[in-house]
C-alpha atoms as a PDB file:
ATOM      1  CA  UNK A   1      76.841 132.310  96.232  1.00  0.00           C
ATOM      2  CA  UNK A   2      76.737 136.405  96.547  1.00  0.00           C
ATOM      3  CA  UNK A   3      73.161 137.372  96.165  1.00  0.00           C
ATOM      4  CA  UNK A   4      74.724 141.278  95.134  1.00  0.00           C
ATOM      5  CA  UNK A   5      74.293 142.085  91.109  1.00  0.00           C
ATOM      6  CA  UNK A   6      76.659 141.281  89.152  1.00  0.00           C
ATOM      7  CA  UNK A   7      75.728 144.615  87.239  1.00  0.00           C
ATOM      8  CA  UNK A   8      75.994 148.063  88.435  1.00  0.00           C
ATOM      9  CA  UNK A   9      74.934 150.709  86.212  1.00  0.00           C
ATOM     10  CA  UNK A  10      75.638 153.926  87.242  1.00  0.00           C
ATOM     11  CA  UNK A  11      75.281 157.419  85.080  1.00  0.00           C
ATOM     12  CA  UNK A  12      78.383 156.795  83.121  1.00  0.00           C
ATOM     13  CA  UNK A  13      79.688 153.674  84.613  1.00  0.00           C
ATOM     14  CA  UNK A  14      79.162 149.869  84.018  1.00  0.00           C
ATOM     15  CA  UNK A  15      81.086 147.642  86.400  1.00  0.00           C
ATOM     16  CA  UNK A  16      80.975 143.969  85.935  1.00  0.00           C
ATOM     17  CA  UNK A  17      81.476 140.637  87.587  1.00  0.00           C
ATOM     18  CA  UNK A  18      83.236 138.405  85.257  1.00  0.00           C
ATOM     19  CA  UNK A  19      83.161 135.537  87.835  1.00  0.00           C
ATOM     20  CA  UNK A  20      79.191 135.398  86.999  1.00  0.00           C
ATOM     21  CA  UNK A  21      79.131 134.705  82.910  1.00  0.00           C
ATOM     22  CA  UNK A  22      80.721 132.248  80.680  1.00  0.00           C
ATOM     23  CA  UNK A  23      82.153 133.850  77.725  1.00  0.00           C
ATOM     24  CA  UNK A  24      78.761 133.954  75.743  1.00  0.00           C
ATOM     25  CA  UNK A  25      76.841 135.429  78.820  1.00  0.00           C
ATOM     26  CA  UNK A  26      79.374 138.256  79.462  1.00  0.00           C
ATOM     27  CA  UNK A  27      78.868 139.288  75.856  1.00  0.00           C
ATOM     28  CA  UNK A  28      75.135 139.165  76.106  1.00  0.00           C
ATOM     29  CA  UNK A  29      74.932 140.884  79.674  1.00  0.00           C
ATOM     30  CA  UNK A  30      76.960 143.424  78.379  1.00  0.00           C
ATOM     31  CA  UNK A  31      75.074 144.503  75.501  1.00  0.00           C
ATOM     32  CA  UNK A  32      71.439 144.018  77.585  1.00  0.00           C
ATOM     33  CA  UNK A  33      73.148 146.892  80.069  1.00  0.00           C
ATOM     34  CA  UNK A  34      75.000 148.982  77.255  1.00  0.00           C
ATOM     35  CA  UNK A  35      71.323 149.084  75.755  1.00  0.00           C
ATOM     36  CA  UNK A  36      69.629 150.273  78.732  1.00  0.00           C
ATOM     37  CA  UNK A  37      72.135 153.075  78.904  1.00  0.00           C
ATOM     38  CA  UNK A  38      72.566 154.087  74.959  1.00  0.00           C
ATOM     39  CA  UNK A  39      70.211 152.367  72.785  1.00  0.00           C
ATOM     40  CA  UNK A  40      68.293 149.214  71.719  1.00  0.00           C
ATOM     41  CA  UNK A  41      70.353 150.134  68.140  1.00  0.00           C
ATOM     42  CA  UNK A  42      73.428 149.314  69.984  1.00  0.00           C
ATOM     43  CA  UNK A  43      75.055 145.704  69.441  1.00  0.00           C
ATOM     44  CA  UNK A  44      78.083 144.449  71.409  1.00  0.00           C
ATOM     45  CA  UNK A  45      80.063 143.143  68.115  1.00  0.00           C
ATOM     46  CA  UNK A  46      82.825 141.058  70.401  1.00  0.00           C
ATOM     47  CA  UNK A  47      84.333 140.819  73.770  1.00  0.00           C
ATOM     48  CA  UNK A  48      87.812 140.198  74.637  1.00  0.00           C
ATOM     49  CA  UNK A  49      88.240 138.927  77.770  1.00  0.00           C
ATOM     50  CA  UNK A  50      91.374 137.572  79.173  1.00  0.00           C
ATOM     51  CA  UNK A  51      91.508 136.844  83.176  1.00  0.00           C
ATOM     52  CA  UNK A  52      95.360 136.593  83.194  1.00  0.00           C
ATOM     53  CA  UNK A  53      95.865 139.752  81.791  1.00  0.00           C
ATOM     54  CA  UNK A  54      92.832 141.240  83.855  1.00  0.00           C
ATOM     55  CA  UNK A  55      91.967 142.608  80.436  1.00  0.00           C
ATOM     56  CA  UNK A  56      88.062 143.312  79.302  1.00  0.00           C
ATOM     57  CA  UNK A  57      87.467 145.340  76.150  1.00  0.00           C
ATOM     58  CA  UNK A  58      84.007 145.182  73.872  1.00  0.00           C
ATOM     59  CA  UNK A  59      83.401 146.448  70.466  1.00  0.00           C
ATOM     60  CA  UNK A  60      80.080 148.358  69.861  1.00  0.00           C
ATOM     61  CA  UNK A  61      78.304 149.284  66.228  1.00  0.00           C
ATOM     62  CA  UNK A  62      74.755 150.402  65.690  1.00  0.00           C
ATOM     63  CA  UNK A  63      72.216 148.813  63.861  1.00  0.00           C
ATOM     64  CA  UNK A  64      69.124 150.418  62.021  1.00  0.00           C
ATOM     65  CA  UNK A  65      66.315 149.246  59.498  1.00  0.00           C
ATOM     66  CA  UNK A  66      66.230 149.867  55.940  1.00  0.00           C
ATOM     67  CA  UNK A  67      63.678 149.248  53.440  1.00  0.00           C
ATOM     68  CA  UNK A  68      64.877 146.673  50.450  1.00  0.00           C
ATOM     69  CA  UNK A  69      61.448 146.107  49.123  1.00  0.00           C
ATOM     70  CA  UNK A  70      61.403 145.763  44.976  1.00  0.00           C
ATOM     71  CA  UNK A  71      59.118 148.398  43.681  1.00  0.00           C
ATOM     72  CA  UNK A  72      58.047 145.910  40.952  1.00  0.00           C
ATOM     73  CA  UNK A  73      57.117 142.842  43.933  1.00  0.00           C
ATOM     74  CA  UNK A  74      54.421 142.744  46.278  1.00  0.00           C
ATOM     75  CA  UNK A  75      56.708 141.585  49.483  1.00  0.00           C
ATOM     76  CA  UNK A  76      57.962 144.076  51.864  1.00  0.00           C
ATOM     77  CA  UNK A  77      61.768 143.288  52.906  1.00  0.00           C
ATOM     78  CA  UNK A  78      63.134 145.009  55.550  1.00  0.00           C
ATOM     79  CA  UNK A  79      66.988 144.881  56.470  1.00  0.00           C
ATOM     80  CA  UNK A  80      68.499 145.582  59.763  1.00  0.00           C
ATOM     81  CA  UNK A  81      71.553 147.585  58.667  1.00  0.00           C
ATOM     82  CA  UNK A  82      74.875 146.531  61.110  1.00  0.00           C
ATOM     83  CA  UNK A  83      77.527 149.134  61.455  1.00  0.00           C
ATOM     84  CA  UNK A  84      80.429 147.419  63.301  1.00  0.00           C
ATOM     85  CA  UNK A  85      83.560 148.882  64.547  1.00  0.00           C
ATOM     86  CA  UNK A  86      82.004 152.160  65.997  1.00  0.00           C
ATOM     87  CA  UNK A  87      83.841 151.773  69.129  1.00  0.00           C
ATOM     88  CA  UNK A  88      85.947 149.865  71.426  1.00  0.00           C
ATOM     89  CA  UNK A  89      84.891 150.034  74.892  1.00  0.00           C
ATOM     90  CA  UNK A  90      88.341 148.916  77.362  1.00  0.00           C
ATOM     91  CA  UNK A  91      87.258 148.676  80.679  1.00  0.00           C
ATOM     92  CA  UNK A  92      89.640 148.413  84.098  1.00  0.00           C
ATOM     93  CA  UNK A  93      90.174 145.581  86.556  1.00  0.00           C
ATOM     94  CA  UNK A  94      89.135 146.877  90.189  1.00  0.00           C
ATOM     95  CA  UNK A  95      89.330 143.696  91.799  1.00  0.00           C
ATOM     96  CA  UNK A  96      87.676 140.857  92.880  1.00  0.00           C
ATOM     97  CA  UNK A  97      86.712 140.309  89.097  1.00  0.00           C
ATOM     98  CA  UNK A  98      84.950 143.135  88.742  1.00  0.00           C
ATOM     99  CA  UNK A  99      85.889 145.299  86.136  1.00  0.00           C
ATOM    100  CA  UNK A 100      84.349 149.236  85.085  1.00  0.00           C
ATOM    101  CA  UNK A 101      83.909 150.584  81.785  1.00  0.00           C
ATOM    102  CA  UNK A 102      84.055 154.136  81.763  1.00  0.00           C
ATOM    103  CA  UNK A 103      80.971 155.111  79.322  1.00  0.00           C
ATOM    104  CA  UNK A 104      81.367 157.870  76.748  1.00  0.00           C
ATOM    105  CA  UNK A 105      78.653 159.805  76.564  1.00  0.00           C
ATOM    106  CA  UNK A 106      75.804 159.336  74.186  1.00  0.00           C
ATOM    107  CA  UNK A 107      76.533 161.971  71.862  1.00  0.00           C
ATOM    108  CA  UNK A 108      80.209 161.103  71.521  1.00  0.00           C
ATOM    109  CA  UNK A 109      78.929 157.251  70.651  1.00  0.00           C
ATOM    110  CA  UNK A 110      76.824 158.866  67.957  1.00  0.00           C
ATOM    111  CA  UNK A 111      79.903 161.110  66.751  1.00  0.00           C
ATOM    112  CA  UNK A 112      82.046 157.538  66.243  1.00  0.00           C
ATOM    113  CA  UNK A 113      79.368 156.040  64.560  1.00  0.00           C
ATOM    114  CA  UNK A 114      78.756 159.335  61.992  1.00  0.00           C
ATOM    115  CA  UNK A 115      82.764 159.065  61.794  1.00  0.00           C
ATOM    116  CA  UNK A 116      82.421 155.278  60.500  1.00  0.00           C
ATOM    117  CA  UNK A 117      79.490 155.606  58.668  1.00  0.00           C
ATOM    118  CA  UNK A 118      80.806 158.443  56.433  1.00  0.00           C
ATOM    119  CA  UNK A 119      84.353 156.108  56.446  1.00  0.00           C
ATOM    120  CA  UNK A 120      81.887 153.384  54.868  1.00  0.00           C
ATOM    121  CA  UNK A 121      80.256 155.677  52.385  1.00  0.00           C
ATOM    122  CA  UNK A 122      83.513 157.078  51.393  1.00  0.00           C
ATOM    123  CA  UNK A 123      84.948 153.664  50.571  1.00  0.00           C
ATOM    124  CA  UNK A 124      81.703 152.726  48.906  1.00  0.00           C
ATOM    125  CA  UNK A 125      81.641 156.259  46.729  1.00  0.00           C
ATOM    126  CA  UNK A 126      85.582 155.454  45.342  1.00  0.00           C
ATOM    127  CA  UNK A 127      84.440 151.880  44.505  1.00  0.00           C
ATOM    128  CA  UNK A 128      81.637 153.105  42.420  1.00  0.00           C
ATOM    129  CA  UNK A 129      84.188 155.871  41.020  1.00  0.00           C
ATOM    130  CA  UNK A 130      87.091 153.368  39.934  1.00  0.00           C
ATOM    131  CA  UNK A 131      83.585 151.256  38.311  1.00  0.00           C
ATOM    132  CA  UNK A 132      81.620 154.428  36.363  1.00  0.00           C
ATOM    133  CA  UNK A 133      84.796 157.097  35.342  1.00  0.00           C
ATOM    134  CA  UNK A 134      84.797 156.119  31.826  1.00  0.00           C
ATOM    135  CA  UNK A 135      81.247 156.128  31.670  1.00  0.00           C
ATOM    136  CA  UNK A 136      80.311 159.298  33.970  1.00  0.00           C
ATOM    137  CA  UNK A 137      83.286 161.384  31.708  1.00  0.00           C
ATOM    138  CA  UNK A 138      80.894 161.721  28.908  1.00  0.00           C
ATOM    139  CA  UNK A 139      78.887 163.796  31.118  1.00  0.00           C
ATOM    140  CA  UNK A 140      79.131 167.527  30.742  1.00  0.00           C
ATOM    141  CA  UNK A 141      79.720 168.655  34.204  1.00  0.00           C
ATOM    142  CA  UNK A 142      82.392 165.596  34.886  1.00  0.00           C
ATOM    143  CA  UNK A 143      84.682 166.862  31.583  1.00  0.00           C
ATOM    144  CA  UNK A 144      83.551 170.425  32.531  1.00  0.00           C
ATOM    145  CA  UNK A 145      85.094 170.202  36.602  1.00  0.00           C
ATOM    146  CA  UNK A 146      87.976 168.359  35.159  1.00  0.00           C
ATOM    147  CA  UNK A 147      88.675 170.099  32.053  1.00  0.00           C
ATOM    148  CA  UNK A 148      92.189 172.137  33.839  1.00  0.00           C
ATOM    149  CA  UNK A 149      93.489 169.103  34.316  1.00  0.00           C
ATOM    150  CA  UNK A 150      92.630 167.426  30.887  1.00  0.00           C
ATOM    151  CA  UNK A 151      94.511 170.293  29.359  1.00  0.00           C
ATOM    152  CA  UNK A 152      97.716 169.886  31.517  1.00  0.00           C
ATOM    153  CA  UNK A 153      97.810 166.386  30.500  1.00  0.00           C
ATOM    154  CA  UNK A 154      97.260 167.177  26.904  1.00  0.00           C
ATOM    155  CA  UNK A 155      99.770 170.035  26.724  1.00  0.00           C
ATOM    156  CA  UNK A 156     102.481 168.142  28.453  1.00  0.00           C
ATOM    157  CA  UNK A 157     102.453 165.207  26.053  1.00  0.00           C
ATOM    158  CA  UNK A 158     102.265 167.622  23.302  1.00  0.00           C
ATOM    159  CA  UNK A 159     105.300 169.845  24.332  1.00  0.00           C
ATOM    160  CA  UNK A 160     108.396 168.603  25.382  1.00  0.00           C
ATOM    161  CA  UNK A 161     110.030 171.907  27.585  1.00  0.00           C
ATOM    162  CA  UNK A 162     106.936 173.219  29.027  1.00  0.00           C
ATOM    163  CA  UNK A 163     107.159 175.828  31.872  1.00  0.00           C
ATOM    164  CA  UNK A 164     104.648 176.614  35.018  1.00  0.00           C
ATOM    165  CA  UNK A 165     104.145 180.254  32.901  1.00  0.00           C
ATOM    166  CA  UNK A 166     103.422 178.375  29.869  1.00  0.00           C
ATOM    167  CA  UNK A 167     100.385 176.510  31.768  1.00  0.00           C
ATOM    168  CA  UNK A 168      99.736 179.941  34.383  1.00  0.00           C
ATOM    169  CA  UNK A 169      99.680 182.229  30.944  1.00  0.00           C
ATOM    170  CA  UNK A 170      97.018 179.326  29.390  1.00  0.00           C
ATOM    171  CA  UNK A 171      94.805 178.158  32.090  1.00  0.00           C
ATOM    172  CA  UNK A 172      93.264 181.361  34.167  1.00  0.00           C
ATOM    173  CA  UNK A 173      92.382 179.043  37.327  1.00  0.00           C
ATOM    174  CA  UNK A 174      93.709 179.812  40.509  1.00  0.00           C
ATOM    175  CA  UNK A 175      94.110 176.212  41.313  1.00  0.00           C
ATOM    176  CA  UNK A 176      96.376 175.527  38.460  1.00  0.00           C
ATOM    177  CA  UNK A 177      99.801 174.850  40.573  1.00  0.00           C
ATOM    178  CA  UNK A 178      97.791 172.596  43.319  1.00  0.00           C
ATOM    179  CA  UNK A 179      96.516 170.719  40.058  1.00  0.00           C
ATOM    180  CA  UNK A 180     100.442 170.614  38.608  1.00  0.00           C
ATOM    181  CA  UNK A 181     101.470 169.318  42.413  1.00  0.00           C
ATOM    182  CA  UNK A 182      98.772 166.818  42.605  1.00  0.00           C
ATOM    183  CA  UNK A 183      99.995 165.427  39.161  1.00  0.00           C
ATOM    184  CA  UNK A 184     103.795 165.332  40.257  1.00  0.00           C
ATOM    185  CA  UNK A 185     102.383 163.410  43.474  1.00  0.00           C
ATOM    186  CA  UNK A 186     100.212 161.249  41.713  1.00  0.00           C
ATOM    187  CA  UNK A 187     103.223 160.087  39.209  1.00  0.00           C
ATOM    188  CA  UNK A 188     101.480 161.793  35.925  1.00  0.00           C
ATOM    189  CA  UNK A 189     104.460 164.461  36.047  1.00  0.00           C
ATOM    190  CA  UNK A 190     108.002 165.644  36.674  1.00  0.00           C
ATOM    191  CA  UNK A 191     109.038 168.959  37.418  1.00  0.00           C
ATOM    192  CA  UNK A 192     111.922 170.160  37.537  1.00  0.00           C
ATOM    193  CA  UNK A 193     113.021 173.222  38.614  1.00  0.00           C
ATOM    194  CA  UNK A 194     110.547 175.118  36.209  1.00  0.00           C
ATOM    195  CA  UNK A 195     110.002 172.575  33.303  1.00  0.00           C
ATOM    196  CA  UNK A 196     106.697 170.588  33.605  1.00  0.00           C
ATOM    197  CA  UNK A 197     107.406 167.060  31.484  1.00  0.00           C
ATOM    198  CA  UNK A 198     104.989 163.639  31.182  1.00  0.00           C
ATOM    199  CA  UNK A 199     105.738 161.011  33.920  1.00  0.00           C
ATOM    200  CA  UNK A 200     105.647 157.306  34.115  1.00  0.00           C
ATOM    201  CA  UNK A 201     101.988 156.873  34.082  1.00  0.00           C
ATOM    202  CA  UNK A 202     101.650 159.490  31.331  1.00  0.00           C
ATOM    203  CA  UNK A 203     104.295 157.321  29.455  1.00  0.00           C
ATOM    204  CA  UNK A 204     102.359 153.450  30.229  1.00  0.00           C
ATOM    205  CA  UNK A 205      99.458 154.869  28.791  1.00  0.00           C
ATOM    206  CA  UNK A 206     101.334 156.072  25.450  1.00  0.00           C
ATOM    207  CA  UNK A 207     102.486 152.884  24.990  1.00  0.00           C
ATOM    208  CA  UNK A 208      99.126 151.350  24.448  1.00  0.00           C
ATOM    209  CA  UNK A 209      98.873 153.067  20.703  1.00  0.00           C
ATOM    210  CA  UNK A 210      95.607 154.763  22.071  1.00  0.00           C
ATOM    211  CA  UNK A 211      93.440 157.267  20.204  1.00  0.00           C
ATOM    212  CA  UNK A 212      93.485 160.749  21.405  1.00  0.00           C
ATOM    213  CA  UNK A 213      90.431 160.143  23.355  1.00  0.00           C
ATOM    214  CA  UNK A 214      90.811 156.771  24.662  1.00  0.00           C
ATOM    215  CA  UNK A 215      94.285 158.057  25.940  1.00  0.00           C
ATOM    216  CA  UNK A 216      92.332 161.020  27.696  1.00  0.00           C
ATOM    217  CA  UNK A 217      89.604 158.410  29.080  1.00  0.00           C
ATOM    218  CA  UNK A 218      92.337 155.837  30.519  1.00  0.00           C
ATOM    219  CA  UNK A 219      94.697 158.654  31.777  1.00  0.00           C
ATOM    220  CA  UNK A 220      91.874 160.442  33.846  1.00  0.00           C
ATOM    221  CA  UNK A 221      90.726 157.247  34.480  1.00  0.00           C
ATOM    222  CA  UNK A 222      93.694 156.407  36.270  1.00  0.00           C
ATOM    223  CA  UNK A 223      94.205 160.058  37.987  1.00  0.00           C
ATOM    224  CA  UNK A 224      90.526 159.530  39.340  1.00  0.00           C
ATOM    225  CA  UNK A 225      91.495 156.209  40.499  1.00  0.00           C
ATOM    226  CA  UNK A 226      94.589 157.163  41.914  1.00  0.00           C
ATOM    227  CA  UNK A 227      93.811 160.732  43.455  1.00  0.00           C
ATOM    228  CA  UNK A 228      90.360 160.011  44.383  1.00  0.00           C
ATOM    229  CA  UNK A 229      90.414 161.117  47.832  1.00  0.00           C
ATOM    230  CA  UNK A 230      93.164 163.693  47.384  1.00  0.00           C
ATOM    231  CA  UNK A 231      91.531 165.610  44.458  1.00  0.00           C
ATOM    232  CA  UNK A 232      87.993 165.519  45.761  1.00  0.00           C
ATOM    233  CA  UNK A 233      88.558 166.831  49.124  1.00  0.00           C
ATOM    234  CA  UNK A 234      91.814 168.962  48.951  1.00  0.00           C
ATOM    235  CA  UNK A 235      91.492 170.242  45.381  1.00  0.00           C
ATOM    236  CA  UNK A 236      87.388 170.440  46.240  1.00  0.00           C
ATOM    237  CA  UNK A 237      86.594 168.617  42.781  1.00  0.00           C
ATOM    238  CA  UNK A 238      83.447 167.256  44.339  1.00  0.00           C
ATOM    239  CA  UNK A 239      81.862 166.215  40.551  1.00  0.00           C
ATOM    240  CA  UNK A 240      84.402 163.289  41.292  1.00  0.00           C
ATOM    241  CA  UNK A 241      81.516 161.755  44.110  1.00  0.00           C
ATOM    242  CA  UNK A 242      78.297 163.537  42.666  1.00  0.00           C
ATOM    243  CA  UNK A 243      77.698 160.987  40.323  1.00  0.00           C
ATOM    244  CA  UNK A 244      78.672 158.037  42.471  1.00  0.00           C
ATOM    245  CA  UNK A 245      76.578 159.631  45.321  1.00  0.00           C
ATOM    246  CA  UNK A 246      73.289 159.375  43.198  1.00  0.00           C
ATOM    247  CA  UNK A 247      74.445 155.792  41.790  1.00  0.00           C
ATOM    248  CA  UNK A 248      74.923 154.457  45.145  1.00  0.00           C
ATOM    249  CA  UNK A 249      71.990 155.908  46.617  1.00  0.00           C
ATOM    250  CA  UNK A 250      70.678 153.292  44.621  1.00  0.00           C
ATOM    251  CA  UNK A 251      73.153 150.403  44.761  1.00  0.00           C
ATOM    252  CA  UNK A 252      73.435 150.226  48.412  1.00  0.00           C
ATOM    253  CA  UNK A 253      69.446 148.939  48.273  1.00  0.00           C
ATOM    254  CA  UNK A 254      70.709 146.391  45.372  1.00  0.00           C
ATOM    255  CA  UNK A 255      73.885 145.193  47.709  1.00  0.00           C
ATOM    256  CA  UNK A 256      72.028 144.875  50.912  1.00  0.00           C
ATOM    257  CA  UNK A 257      69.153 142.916  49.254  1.00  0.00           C
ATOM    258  CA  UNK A 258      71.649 140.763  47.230  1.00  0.00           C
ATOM    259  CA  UNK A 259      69.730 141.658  44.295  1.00  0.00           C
ATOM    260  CA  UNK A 260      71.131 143.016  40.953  1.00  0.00           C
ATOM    261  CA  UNK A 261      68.060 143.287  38.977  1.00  0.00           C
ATOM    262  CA  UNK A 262      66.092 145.516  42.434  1.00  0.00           C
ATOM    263  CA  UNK A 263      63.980 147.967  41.516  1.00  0.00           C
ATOM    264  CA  UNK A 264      63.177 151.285  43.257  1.00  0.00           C
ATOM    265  CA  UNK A 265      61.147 153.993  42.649  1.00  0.00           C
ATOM    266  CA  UNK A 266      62.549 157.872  42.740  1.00  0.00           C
ATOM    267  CA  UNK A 267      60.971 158.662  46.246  1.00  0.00           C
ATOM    268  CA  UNK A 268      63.006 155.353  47.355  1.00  0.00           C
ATOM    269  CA  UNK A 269      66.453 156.412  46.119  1.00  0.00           C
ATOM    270  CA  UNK A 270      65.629 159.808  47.360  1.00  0.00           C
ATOM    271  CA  UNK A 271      64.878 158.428  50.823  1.00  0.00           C
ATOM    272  CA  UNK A 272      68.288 156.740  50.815  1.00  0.00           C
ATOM    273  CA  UNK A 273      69.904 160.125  49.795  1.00  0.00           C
ATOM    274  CA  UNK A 274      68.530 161.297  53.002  1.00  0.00           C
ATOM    275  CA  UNK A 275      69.311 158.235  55.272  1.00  0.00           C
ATOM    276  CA  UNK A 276      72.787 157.248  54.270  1.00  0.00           C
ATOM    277  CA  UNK A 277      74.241 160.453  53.090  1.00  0.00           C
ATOM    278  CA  UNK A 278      71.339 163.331  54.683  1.00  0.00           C
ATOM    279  CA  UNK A 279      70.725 164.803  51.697  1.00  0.00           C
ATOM    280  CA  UNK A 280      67.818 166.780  50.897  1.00  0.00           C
ATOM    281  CA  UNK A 281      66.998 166.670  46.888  1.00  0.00           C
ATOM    282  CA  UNK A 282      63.959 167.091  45.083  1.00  0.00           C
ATOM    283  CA  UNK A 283      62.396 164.861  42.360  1.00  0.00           C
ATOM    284  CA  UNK A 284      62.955 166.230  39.688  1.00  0.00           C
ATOM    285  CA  UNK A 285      66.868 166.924  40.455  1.00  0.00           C
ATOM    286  CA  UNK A 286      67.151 163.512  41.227  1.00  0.00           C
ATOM    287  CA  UNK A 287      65.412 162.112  38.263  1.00  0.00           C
ATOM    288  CA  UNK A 288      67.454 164.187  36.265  1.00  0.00           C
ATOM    289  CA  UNK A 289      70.927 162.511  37.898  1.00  0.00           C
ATOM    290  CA  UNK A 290      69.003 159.537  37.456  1.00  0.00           C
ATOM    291  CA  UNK A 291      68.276 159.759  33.682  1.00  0.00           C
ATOM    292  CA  UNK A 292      72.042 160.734  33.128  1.00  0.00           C
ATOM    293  CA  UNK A 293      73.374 157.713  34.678  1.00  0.00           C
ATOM    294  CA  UNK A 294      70.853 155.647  32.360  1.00  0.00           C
ATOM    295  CA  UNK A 295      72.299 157.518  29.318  1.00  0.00           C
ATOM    296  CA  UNK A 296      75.287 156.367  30.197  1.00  0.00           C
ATOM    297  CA  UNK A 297      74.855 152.926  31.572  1.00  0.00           C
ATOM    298  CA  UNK A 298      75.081 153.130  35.111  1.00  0.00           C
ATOM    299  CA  UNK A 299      71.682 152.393  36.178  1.00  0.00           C
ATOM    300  CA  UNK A 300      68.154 151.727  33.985  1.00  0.00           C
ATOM    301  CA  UNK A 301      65.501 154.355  34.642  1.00  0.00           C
ATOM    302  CA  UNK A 302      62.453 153.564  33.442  1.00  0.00           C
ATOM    303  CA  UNK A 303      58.758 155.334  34.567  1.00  0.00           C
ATOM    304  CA  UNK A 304      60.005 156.649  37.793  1.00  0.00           C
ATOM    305  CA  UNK A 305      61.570 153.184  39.040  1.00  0.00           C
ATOM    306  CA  UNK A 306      65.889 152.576  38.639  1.00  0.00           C
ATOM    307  CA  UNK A 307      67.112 149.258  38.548  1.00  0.00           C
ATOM    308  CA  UNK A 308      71.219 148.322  38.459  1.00  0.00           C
ATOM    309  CA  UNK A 309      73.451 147.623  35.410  1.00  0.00           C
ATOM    310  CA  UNK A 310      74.855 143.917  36.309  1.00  0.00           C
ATOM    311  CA  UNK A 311      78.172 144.639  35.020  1.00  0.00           C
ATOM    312  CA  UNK A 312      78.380 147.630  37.590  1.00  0.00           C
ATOM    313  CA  UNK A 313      77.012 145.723  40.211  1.00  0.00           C
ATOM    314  CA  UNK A 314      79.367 142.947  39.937  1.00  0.00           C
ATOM    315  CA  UNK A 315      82.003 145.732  39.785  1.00  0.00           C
ATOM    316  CA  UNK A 316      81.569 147.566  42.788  1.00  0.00           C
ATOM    317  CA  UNK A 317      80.474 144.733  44.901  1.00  0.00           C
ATOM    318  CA  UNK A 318      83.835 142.752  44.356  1.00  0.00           C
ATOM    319  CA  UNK A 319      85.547 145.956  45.537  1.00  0.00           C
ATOM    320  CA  UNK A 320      83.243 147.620  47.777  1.00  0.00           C
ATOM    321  CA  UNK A 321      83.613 147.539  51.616  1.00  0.00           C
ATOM    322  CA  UNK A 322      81.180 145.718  53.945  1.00  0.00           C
ATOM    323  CA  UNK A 323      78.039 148.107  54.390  1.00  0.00           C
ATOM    324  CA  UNK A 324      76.140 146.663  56.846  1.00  0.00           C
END
């Protein structure tokens, strides 16, 4: 039996013999050595090995702790947060069964996890949005950030030939023909040539024999839903995440505990602002986001602790992606 390692760890090289390891010991030599190197946050999520295709790959995530402890309980829980898929490490066969991974460097490891964990977030943040929209539009600076297109809507069900002037002479917002696009993309209008008209969606909803404000609530509703992603981060309308930012900055303690009812204090939801999304806010902004989500139903907020809505919870969670 060869008395030379079957592990060589070099700078920015691993080279492995597979000849050494069952399948189970390859996976947990390979994270012992990938730790050494990066970090003991690291975790090898799964190897693929096949000898007849000479073929070694193993997928990476990072792992950190969080703090899921009930404000209103005297236990302290602590939950190691997984975040899988960061990377895919392939390595090459150089014979002998011995096979090299090339190692990125630390810092790019770190970018692909920031890259995944904002992916997560982002997923999470549009769940909550699709939940809270027709609760979070009765806030002032939700109607007031999508007022432009409110009126669009209303004045194309209202007139039947109306032109881009018509809506350029009555909105004065440079963003009024990326709003119009959107729309048209979205299914919420035709245009043609110059004449702006209702579209299908526009059309479902009148078919429902809504009032004039439960129309407005389901056809935003369904243009948040829809254009989530393209009206927050091309058309900037960031109010569209602001409020499911603060709400999740709660929830995600509620989901990883597996606990509805959780409750945190202010300085806890503010500490998860700064973890998961690295936000900096001060109390008193964030009791203030707090207390408007409890006007509205999102969260309770009662003496400086939060606890969840179950109805939201339930709603997310059966929608949200996997966060860790």
């Amino acid at each position: 039996m060869s008395t030379e390692s079957p592990l060589k760890l070099t700078n920015r090289d691993l080279t492995i013999n597979t000849n050494e390891f069952d399948v189970e010991g390859l996976e947990s030599k390979i994270q012992g050595r990938l730790r050494y190197y990066y970090s003991r946050r690291l975790f090898v999520q799964s190897v693929n090995y096949d000898p007849d295709e000479e073929y070694l790959s193993a997928t990476v995530g990072i792992t950190y702790p969080q703090d899921v402890s009930d404000s209103r309980e005297q236990e302290n829980v602590l939950k190691m947060v997984n975040i899988g898929d960061v990377q895919t490490l392939t390595a090459t066969a150089v014979g002998n069964n011995y096979y090299k991974f090339d190692l990125p460097s630390r810092a790019d490891l770190y970018s692909e996890y920031q890259d995944q964990h904002e992916k997560m977030l982002d997923d999470l943040d549009w769940s909550m949005a699709k939940a809270i929209y027709s609760r979070v539009y009765e806030l002032n600076p939700v109607r007031n950030q999508l007022n432009s297109i409110v009126q669009i809507v209303d004045w194309v069900r209202r007139e039947d030939d109306l032109t881009l002037e018509d809506i350029d002479d009555a909105q004065s917002n440079k963003n009024t023909h990326d709003y119009v696009q959107a729309l048209e993309d979205l299914g919420f209008l035709r245009v043609k040539e110059n004449t702006v008209r209702h579209g299908r969606k526009i059309d479902s909803a009148d078919l429902q024999d809504l009032s004039h404000e439960e129309f407005r609530k389901q056809v935003i509703g369904d243009i948040v839903v829809d254009g989530y992603y393209l009206l927050r981060k091309e058309l900037e309308l960031m109010m569209l995440n602001h409020f499911p930012i603060f709400a999740n900055s709660y929830y995600i303690s509620a989901f990883r505990r597996g606990k509805p009812d959780l409750w945190l204090t202010v300085e806890d939801v503010m500490e998860n602002l700064k973890t998961e999304y690295d936000r900096d806010e001060g109390r008193l902004a964030v009791e203030d986001k707090l207390r408007d989500l409890a006007r509205v139903g999102v969260v309770e907020f009662e003496n400086g602790e939060v606890s969840g809505h179950p109805d939201i919870y339930r709603e997310v969670q059966q929608d949200a992606p996997i966060i860790g």
